[in-house]
Protein backbone atom coordinates (compact mmCIF):
# COMPACT_ATOMS: atom_id res chain seq x y z
CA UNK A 1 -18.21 -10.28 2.72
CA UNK A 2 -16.52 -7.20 2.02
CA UNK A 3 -16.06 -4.40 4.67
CA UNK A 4 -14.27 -1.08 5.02
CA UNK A 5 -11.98 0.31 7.27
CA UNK A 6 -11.46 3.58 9.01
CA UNK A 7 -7.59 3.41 9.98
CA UNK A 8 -6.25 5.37 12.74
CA UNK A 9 -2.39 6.45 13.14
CA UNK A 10 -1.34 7.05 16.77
CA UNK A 11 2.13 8.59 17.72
CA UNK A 12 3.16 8.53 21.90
CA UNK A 13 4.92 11.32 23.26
CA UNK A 14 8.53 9.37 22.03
CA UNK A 15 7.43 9.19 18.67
CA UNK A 16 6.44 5.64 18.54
CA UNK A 17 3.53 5.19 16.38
CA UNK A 18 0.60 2.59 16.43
CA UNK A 19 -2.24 1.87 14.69
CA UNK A 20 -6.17 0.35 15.04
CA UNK A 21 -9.19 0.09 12.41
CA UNK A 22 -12.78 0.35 12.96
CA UNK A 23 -14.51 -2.11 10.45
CA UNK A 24 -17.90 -0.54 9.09
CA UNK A 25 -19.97 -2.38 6.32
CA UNK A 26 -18.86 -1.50 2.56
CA UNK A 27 -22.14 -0.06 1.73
CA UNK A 28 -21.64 3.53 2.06
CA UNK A 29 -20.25 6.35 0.22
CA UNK A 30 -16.49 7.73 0.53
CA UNK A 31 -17.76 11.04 2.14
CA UNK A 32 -19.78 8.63 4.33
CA UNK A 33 -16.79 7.10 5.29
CA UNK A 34 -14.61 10.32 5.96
CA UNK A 35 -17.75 11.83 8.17
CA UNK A 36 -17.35 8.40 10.04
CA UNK A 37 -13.46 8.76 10.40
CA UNK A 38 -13.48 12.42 11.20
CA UNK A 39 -16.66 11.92 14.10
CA UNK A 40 -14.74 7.88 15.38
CA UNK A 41 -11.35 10.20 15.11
CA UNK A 42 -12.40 12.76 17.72
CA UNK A 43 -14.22 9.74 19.80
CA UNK A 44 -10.79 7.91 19.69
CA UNK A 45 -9.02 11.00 20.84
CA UNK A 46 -10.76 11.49 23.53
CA UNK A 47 -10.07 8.26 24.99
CA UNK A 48 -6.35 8.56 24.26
CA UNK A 49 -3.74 10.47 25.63
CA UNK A 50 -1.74 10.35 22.52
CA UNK A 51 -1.42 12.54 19.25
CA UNK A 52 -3.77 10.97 16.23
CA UNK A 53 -1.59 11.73 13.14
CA UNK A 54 -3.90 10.36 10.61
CA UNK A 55 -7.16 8.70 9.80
CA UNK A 56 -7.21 7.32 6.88
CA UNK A 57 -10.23 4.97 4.79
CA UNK A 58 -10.19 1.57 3.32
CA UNK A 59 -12.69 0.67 0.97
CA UNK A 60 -12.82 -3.50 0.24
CA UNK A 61 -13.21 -4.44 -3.46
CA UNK A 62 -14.48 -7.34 -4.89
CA UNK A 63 -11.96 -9.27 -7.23
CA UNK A 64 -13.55 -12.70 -7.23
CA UNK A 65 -14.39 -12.37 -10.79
CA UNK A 66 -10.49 -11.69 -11.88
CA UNK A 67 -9.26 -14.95 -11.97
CA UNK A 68 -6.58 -14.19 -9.45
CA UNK A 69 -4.63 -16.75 -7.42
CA UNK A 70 -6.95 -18.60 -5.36
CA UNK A 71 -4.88 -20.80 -3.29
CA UNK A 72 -1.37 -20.26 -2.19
CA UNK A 73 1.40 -21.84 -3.74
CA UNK A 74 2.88 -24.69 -1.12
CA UNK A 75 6.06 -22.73 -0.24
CA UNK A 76 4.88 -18.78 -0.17
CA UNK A 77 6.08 -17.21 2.88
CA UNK A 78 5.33 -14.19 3.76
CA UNK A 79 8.68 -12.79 4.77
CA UNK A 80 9.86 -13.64 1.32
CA UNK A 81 8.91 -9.91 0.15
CA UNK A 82 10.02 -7.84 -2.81
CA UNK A 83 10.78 -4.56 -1.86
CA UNK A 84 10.21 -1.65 -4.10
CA UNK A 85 11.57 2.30 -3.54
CA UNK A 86 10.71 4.90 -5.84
CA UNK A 87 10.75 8.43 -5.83
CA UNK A 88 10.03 11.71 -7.60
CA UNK A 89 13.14 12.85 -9.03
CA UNK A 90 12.37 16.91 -8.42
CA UNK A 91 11.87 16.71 -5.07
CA UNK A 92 13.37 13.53 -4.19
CA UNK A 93 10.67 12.20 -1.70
CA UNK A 94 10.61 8.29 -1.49
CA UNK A 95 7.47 5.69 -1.02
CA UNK A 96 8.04 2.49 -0.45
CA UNK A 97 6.24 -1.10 -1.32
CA UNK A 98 6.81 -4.47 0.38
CA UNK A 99 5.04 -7.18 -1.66
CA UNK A 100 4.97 -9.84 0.20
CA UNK A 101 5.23 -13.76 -0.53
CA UNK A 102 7.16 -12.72 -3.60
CA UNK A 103 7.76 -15.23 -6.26
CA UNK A 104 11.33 -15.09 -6.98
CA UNK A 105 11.47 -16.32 -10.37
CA UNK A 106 11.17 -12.47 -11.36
CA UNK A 107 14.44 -12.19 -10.11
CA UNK A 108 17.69 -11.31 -12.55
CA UNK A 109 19.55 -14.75 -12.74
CA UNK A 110 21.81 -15.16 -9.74
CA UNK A 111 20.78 -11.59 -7.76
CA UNK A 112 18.55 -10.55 -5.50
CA UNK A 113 17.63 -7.70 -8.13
CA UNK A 114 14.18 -7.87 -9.68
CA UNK A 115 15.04 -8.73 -13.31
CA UNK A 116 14.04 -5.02 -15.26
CA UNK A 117 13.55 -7.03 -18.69
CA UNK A 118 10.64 -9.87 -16.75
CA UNK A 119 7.13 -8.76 -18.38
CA UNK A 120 5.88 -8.74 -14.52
CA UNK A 121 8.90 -6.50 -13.30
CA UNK A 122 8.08 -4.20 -16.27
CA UNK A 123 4.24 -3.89 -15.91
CA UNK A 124 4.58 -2.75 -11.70
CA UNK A 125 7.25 -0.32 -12.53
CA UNK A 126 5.08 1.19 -15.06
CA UNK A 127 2.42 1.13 -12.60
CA UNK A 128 3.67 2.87 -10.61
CA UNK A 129 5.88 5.46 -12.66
CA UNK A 130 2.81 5.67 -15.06
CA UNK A 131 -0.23 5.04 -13.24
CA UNK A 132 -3.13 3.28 -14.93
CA UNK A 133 -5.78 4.94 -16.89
CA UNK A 134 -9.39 4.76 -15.60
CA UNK A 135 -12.60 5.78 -17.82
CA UNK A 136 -10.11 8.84 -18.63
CA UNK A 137 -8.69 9.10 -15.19
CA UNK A 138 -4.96 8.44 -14.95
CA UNK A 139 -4.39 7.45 -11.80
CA UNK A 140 -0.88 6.70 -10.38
CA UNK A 141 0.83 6.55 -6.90
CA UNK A 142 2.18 9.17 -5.02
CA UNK A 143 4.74 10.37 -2.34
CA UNK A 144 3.04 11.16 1.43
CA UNK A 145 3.73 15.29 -0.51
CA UNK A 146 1.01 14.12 -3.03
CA UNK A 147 4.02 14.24 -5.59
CA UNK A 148 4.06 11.45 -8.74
CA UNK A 149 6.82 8.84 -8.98
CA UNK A 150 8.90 9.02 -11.49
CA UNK A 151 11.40 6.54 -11.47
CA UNK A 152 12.00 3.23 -9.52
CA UNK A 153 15.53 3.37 -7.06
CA UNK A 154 15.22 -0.07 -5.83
CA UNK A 155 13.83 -3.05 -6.49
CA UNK A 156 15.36 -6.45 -5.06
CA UNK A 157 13.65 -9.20 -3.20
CA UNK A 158 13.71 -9.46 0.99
CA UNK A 159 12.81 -11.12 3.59
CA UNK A 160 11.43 -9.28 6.67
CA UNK A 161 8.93 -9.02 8.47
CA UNK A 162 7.27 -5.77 7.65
């Protein structure tokens, strides 16, 4: 069963930050959702002493028809991550990926480097340097300024644990 979340970023009065989700059924619309986040957000504030820096919504899709992995391979790990920076080259803002239980056979022979010339390696930077194009909607991901990425700084496999 699919559900949604309504995500909620907490920062204490050193800066730490932490985080918490209220599951709600997948049913409704997004501006259902936000008028949920923005009525739970000032519920959770008020039992909270600290700052609520964001609220954000998760909508679960349904990707059982896709053919996607549906068992994991014997040795994936999740701290075995490939870690991707890009940026927007005006403005130079970063956002960062961690994919994790990354299959390092997209790797340049003998690096740590994803290889730029594997089909896979090619198709995520283009993703997200490009977007994808929906019904006539290109969509593509952004910095936290709302600013397109333009170009891909790193891209080498990890492990950690976040």
């Amino acid at each position: 069963m699919l559900v949604g979340t309504v995500n909620f970023t907490f920062k204490d009065a050193k800066g730490k930050e932490s985080f918490t989700r209220i599951r709600i059924p997948s049913t409704f619309t997004f501006l259902e959702y936000k008028g949920f986040g923005a009525a739970a957000a000032q519920v959770v504030a008020n039992m909270s002493t600290a700052e609520i820096t964001e609220v954000s919504v998760s909508i679960g899709i349904d990707i059982s028809g896709l053919g996607l992995n549906t068992v994991a391979a014997q040795f994936s790990d999740w701290f075995n991550k490939a870690f991707i920076q890009a940026n927007n080259a005006v403005s130079g803002l970063i956002a960062k990926f961690n994919l994790p239980t990354y299959d390092d056979s997209h790797n340049a022979t003998g690096s740590k480097n994803l290889d730029p010339t594997d089909a896979d390696v090619i198709a995520l930077e283009t993703l997200i340097t490009d977007g994808v194009d929906i019904g006539g909607s290109l969509i593509f991901p952004v910095t936290v300024r709302d600013e397109a990425l333009s170009v891909v700084t790193i891209a080498e496999e990890t492990f950690r644990k976040s």
